[in-house]
N, C-alpha and C. Protein backbone atom coordinates (compact mmCIF):
# COMPACT_ATOMS: atom_id res chain seq x y z
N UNK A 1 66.81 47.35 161.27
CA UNK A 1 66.56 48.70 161.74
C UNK A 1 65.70 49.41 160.70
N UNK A 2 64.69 50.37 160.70
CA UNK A 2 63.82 50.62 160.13
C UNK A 2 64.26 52.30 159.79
N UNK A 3 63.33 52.67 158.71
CA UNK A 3 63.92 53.74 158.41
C UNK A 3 63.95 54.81 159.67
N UNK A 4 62.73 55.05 160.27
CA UNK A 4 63.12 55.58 161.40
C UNK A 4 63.17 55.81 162.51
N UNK A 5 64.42 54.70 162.60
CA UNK A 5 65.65 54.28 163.86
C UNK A 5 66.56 55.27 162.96
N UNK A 6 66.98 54.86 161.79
CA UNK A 6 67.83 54.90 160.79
C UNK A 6 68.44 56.90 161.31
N UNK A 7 66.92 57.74 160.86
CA UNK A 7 67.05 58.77 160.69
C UNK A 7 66.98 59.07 161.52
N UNK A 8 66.53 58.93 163.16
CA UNK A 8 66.93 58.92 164.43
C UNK A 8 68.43 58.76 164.56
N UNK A 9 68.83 58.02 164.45
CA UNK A 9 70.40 57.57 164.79
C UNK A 9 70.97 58.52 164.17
N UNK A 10 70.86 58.85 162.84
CA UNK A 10 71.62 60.09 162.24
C UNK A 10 71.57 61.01 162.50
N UNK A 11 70.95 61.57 163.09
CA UNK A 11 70.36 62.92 164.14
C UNK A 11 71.64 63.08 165.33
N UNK A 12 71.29 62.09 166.14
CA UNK A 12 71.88 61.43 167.12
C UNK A 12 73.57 61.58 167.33
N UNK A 13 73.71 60.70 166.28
CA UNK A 13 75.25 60.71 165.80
C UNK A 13 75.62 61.98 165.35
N UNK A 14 74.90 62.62 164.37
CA UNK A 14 75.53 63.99 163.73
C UNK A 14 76.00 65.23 165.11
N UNK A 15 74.75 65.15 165.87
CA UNK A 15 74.72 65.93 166.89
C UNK A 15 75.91 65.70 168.21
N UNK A 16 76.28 64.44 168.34
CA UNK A 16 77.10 64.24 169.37
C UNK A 16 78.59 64.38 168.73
N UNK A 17 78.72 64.04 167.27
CA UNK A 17 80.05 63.93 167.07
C UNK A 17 80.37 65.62 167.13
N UNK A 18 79.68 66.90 166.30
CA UNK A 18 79.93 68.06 166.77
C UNK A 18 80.98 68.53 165.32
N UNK A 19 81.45 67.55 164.21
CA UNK A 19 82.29 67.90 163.54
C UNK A 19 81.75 66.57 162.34
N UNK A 20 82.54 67.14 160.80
CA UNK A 20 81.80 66.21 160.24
C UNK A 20 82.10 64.70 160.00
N UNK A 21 81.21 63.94 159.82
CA UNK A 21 81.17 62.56 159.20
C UNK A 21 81.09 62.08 157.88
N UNK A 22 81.94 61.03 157.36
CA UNK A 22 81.62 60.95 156.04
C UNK A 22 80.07 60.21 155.94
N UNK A 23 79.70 60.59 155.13
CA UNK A 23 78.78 60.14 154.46
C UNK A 23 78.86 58.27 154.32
N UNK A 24 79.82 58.05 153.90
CA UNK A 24 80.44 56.56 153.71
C UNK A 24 80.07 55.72 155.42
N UNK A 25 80.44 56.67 156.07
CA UNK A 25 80.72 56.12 157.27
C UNK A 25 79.26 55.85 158.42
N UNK A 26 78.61 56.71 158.14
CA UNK A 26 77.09 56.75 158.14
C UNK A 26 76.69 55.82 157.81
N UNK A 27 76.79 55.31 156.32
CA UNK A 27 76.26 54.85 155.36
C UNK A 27 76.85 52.93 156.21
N UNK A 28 78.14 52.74 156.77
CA UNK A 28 78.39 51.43 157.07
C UNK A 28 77.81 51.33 158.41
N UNK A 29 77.75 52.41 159.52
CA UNK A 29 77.09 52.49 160.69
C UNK A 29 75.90 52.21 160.58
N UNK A 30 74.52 52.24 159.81
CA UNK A 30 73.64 51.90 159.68
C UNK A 30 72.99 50.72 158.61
N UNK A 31 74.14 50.16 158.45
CA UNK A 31 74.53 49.02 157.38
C UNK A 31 73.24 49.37 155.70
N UNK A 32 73.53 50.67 155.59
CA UNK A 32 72.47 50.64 154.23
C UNK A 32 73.51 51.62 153.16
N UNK A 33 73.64 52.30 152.07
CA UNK A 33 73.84 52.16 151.45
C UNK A 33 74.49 54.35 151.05
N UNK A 34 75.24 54.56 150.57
CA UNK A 34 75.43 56.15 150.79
C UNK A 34 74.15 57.32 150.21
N UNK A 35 73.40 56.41 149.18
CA UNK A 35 72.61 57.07 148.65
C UNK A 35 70.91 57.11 149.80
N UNK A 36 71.19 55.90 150.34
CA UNK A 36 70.26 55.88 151.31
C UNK A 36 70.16 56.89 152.70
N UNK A 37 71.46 57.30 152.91
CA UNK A 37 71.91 58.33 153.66
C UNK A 37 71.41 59.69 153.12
N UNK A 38 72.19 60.06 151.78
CA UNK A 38 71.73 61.27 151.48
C UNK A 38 70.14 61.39 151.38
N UNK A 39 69.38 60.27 150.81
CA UNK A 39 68.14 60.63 150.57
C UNK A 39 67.52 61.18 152.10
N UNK A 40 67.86 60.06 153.61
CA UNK A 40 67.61 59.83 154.58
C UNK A 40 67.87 61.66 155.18
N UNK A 41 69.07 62.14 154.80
CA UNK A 41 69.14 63.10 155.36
C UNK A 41 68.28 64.72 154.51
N UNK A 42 68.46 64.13 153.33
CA UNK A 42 66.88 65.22 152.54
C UNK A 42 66.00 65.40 153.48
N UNK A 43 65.13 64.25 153.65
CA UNK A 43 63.78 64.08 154.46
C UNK A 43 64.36 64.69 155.84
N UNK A 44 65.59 64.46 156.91
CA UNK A 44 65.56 65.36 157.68
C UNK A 44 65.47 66.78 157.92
N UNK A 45 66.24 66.72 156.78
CA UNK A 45 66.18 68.52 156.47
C UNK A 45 64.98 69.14 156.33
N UNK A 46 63.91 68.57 155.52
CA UNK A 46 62.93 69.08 155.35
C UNK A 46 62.07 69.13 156.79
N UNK A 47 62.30 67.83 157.50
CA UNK A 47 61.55 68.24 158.84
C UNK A 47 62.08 69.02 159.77
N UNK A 48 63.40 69.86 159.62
CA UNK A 48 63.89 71.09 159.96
C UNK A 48 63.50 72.17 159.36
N UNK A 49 63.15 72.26 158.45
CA UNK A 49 62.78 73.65 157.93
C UNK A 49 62.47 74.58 158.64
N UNK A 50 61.64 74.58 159.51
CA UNK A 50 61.30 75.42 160.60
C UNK A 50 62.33 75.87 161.98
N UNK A 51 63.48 74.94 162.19
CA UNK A 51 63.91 74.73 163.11
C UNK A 51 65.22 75.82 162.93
N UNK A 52 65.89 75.97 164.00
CA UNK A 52 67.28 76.64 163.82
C UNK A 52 68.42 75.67 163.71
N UNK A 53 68.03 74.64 163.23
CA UNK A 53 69.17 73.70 162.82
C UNK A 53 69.11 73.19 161.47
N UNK A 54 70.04 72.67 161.10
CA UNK A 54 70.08 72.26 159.45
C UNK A 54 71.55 70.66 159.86
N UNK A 55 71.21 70.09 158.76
CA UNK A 55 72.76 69.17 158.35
C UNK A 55 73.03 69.72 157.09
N UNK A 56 74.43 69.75 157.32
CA UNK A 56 74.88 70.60 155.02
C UNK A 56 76.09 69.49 155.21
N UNK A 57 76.28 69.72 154.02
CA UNK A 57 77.36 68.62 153.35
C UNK A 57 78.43 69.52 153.00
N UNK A 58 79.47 68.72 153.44
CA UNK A 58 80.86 69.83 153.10
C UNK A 58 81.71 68.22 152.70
N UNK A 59 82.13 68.31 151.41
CA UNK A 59 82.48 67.32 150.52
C UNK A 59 81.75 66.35 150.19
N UNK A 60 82.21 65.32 150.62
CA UNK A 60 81.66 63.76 151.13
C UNK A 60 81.39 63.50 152.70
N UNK A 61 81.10 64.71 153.21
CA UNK A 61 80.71 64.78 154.83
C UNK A 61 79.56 65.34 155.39
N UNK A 62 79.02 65.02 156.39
CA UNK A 62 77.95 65.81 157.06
C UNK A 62 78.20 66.54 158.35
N UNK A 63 77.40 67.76 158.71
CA UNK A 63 77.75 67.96 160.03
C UNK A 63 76.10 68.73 160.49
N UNK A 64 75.84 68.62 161.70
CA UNK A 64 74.37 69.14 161.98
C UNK A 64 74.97 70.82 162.24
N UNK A 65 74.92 71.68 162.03
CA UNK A 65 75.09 72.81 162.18
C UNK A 65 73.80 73.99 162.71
N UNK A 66 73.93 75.00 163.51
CA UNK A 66 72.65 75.81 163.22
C UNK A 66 72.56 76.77 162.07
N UNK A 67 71.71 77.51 161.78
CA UNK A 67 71.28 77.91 160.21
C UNK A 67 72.39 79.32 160.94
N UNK A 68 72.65 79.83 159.68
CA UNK A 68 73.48 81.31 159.44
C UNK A 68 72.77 82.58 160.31
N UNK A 69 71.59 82.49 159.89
CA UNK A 69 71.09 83.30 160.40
C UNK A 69 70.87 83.77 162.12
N UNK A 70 71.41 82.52 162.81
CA UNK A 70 70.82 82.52 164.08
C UNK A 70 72.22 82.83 164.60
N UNK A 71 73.41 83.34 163.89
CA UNK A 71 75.01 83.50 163.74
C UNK A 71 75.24 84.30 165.32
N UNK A 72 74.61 85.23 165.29
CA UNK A 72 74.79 86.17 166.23
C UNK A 72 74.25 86.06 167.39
N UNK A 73 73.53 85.52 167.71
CA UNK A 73 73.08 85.42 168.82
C UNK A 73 73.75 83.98 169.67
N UNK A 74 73.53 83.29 168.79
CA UNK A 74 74.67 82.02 169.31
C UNK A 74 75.71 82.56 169.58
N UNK A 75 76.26 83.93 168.77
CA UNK A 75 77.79 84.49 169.68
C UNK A 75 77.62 84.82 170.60
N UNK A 76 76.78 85.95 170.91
CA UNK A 76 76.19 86.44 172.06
C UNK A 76 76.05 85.63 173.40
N UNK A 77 74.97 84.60 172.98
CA UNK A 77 74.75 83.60 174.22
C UNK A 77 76.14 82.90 174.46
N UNK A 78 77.06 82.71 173.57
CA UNK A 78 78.19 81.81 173.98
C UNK A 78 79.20 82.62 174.13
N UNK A 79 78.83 84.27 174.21
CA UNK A 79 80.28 85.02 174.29
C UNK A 79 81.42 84.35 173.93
N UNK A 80 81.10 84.46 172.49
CA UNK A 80 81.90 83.48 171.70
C UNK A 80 83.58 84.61 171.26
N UNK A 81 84.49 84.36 171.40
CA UNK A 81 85.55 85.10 171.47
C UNK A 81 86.27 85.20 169.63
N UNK A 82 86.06 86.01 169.47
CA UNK A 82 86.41 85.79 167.97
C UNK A 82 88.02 85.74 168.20
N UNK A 83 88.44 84.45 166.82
CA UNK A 83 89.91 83.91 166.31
C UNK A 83 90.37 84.76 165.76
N UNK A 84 91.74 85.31 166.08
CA UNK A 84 92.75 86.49 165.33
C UNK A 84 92.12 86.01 163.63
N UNK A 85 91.96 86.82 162.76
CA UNK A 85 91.89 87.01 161.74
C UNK A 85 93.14 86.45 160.86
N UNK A 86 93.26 85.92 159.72
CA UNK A 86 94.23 84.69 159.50
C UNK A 86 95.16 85.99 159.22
N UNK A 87 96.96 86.30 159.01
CA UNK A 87 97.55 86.49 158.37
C UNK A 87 97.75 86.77 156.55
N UNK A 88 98.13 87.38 156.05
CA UNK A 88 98.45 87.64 154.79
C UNK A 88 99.19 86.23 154.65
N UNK A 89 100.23 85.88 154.93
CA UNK A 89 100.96 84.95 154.91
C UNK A 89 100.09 83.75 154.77
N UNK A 90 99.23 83.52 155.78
CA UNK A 90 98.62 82.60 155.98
C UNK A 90 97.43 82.22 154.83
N UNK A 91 96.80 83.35 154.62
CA UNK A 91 95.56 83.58 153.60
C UNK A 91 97.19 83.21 151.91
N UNK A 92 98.14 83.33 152.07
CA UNK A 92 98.54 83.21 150.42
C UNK A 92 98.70 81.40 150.55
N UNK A 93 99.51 80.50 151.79
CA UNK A 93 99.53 79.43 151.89
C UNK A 93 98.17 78.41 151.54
N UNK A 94 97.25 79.04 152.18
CA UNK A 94 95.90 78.24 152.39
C UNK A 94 95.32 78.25 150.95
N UNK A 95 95.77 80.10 150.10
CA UNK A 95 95.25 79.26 148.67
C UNK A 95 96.54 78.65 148.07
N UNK A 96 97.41 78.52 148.23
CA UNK A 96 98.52 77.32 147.58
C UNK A 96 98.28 75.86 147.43
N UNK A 97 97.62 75.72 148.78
CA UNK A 97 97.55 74.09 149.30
C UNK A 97 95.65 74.07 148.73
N UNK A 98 95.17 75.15 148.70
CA UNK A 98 93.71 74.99 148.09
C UNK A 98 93.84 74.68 146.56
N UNK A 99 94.61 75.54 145.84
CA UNK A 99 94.57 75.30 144.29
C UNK A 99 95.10 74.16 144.08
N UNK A 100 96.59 73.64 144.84
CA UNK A 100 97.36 72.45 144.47
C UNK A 100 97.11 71.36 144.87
N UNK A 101 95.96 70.86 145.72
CA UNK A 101 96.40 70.10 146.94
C UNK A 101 96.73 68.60 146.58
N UNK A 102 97.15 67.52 146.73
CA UNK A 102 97.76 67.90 147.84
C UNK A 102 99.31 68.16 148.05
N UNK A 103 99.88 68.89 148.84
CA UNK A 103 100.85 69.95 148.19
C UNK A 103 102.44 69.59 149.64
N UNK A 104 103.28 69.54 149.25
CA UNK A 104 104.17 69.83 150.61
C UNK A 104 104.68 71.03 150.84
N UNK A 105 105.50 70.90 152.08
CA UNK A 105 106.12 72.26 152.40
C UNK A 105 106.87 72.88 151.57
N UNK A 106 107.56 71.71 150.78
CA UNK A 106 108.92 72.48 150.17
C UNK A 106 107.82 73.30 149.06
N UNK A 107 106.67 72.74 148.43
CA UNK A 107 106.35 73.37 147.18
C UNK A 107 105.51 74.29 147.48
N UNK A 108 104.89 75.19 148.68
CA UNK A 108 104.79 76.51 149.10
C UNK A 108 105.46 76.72 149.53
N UNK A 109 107.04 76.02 149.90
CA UNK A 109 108.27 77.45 150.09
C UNK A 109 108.34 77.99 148.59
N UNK A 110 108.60 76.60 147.60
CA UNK A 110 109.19 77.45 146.05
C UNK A 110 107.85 78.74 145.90
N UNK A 111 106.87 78.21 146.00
CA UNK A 111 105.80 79.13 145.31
C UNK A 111 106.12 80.58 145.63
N UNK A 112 106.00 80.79 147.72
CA UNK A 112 106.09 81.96 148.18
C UNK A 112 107.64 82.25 148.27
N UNK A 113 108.27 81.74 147.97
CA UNK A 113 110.10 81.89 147.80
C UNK A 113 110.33 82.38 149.23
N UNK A 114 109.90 82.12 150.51
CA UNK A 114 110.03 82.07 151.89
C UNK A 114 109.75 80.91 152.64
N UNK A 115 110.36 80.86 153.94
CA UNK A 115 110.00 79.13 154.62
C UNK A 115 108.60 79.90 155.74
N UNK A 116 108.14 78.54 155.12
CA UNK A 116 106.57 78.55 155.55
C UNK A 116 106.17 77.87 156.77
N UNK A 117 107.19 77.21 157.19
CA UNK A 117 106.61 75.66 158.31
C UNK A 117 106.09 76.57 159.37
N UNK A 118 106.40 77.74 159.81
CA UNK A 118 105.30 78.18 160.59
C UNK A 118 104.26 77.94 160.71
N UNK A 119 103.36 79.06 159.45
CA UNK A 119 102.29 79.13 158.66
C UNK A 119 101.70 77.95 158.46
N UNK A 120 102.24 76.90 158.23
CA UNK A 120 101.70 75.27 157.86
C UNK A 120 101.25 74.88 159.19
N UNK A 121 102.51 75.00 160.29
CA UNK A 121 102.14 74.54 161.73
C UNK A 121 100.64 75.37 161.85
N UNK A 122 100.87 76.48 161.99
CA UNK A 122 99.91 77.19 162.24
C UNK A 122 98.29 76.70 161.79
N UNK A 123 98.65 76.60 160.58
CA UNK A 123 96.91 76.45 160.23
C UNK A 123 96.93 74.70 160.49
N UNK A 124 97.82 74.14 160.54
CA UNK A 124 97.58 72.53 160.71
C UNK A 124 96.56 72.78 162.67
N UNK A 125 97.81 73.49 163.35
CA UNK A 125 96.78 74.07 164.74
C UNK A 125 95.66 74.39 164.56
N UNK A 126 94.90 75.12 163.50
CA UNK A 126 93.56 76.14 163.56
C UNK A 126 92.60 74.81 163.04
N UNK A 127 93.41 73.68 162.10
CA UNK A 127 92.32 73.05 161.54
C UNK A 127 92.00 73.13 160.61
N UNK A 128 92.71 74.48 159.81
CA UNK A 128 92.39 74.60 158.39
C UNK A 128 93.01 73.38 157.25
N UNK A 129 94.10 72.90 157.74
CA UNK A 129 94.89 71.86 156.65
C UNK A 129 95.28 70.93 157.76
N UNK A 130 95.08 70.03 156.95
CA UNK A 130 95.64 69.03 157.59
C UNK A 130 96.68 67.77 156.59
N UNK A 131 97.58 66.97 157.54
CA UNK A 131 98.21 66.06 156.38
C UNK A 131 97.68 64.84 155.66
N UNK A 132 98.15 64.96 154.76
CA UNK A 132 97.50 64.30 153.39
C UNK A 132 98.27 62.94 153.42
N UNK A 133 99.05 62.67 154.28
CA UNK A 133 99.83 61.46 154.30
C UNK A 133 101.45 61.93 153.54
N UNK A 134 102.47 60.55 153.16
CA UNK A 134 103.38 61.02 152.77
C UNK A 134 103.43 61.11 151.02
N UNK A 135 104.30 61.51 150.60
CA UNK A 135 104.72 61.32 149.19
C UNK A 135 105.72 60.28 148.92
N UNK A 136 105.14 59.80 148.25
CA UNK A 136 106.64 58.06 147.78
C UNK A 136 107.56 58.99 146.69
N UNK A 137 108.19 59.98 147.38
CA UNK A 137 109.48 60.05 147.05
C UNK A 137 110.78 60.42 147.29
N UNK A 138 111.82 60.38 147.26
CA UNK A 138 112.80 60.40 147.91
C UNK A 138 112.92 61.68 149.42
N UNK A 139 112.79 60.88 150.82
CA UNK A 139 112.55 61.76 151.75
C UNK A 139 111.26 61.76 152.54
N UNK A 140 109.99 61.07 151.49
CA UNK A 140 108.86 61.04 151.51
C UNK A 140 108.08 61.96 152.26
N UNK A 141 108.55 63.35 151.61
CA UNK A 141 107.64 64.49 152.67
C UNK A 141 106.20 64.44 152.66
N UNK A 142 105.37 65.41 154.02
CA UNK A 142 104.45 64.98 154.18
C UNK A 142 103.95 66.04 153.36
N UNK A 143 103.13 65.51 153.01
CA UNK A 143 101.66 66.48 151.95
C UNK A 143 100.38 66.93 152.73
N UNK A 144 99.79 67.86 152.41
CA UNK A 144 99.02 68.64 153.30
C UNK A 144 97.87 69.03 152.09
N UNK A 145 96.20 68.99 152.73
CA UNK A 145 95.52 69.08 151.95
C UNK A 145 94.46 70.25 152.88
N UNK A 146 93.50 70.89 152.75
CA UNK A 146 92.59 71.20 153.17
C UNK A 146 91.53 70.68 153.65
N UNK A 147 90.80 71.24 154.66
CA UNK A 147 89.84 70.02 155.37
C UNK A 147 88.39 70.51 155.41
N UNK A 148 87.64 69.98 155.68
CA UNK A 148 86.16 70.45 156.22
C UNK A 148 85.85 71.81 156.98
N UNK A 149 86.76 72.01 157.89
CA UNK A 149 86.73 73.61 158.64
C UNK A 149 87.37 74.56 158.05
N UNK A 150 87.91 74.22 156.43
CA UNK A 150 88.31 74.79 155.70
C UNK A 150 87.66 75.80 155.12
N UNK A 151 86.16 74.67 154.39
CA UNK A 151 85.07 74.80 153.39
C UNK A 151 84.03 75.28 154.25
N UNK A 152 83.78 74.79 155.73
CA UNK A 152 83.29 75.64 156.45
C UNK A 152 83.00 77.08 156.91
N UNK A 153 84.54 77.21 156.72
CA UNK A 153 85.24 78.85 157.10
C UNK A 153 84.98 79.79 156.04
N UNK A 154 85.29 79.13 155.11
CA UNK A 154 84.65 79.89 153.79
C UNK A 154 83.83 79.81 152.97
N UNK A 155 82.53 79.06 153.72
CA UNK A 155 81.55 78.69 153.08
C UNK A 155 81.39 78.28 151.72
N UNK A 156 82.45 77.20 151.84
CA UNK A 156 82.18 76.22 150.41
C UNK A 156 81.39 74.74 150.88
N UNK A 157 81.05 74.35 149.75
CA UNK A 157 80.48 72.91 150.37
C UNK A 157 81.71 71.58 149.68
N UNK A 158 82.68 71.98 148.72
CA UNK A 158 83.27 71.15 148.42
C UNK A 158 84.54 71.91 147.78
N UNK A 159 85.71 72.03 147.35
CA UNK A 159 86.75 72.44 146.84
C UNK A 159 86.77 73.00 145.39
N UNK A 160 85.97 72.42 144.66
CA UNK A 160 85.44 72.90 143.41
C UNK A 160 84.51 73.87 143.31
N UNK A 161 84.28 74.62 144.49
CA UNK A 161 83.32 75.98 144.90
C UNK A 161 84.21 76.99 144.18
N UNK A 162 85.74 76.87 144.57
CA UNK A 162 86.94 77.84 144.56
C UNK A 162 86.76 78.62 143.15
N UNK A 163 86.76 79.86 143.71
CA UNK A 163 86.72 80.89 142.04
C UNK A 163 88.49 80.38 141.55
N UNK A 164 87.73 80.28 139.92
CA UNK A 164 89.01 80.08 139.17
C UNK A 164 89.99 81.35 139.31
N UNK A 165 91.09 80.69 138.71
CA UNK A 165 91.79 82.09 138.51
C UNK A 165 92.22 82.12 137.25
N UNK A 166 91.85 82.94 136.45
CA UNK A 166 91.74 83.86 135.55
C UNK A 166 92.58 83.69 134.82
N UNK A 167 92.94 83.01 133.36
CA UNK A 167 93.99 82.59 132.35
C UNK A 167 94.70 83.81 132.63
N UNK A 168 95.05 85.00 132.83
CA UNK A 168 96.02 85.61 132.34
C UNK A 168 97.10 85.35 133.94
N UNK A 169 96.33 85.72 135.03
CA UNK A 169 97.11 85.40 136.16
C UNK A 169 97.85 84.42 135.71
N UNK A 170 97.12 83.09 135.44
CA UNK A 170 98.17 81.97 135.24
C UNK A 170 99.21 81.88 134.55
N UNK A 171 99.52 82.58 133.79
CA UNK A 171 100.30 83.02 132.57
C UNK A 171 101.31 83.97 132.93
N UNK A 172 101.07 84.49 134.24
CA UNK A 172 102.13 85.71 134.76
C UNK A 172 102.88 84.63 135.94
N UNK A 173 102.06 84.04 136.87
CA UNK A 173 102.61 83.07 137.48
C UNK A 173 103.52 82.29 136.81
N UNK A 174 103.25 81.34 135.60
CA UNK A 174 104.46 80.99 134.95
C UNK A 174 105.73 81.63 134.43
């Protein structure tokens, strides 16, 4: 397959899946290599420049997205219904499982000293977290990490975007 089939197909694929792909996974679908991907998807981007579409990377993933700017009118045309606005509750969980991840229930009950499995259900529903698999230890609860519509939502491209928090906070927390 030639380079471009290659960057065809990635077009293709990005656009139909609608949500992101790893990079890795790209990278075995077109049997070449991850760096061959990212370079592959540079050169797309650039032949978007003009266009109202873009691919961005959110971790080790891709997704074809349209540019920010064209935000509103895509609401408009899609009378797009805006999502209740997250909870207080919800906004303190999401940074628990953001700073710690990957984190279980019981250790944002200790944090927020309230039971959370709502809040967890809840954003596990919205898409914001999802499970991280179990923990090998006694009980083996499940662990919960943050996801792509996470970094999306808050326009990060990877988890290490996250503003620190501030030595003294940490110091009152303890």
């Amino acid at each position: 397959m030639g380079i471009h089939e290659i960057k065809s197909g990635i077009q293709a694929v990005l656009f139909a899946a609608g949500e992101p792909m790893e990079g890795s996974r790209l990278a075995k679908l077109f049997s070449v290599n991850t760096a061959v991907i990212d370079n592959l998807i540079d050169t797309i981007n650039d032949d978007y420049e003009k266009l109202p579409f873009q691919i961005v990377k959110l971790g080790d993933c891709y997704q074809m997205v349209s540019r920010p700017e064209h935000a509103d009118i895509i609401r408009q045309a899609l009378e797009a219904k805006h999502n209740a606005p997250l909870s207080q509750a919800a906004m303190e969980v999401l940074a628990i499982i953001a700073y710690n991840q990957p984190v279980t229930r019981n250790f944002i009950e200790q944090v927020r000293g309230i039971d959370s499995s709502s809040v967890v259900s809840s954003l596990v529903a919205k898409g914001l977290v999802a499970e991280a698999g179990r923990l090998e230890i006694p009980g083996r609860p499940i662990a919960y990490e943050t996801t792509a519509a996470f970094l999306r939502c808050f326009g990060m491209k990877d988890i290490e975007a996250l503003p620190k928090i501030p030595q003294r906070e940490m110091e009152e927390v303890e």
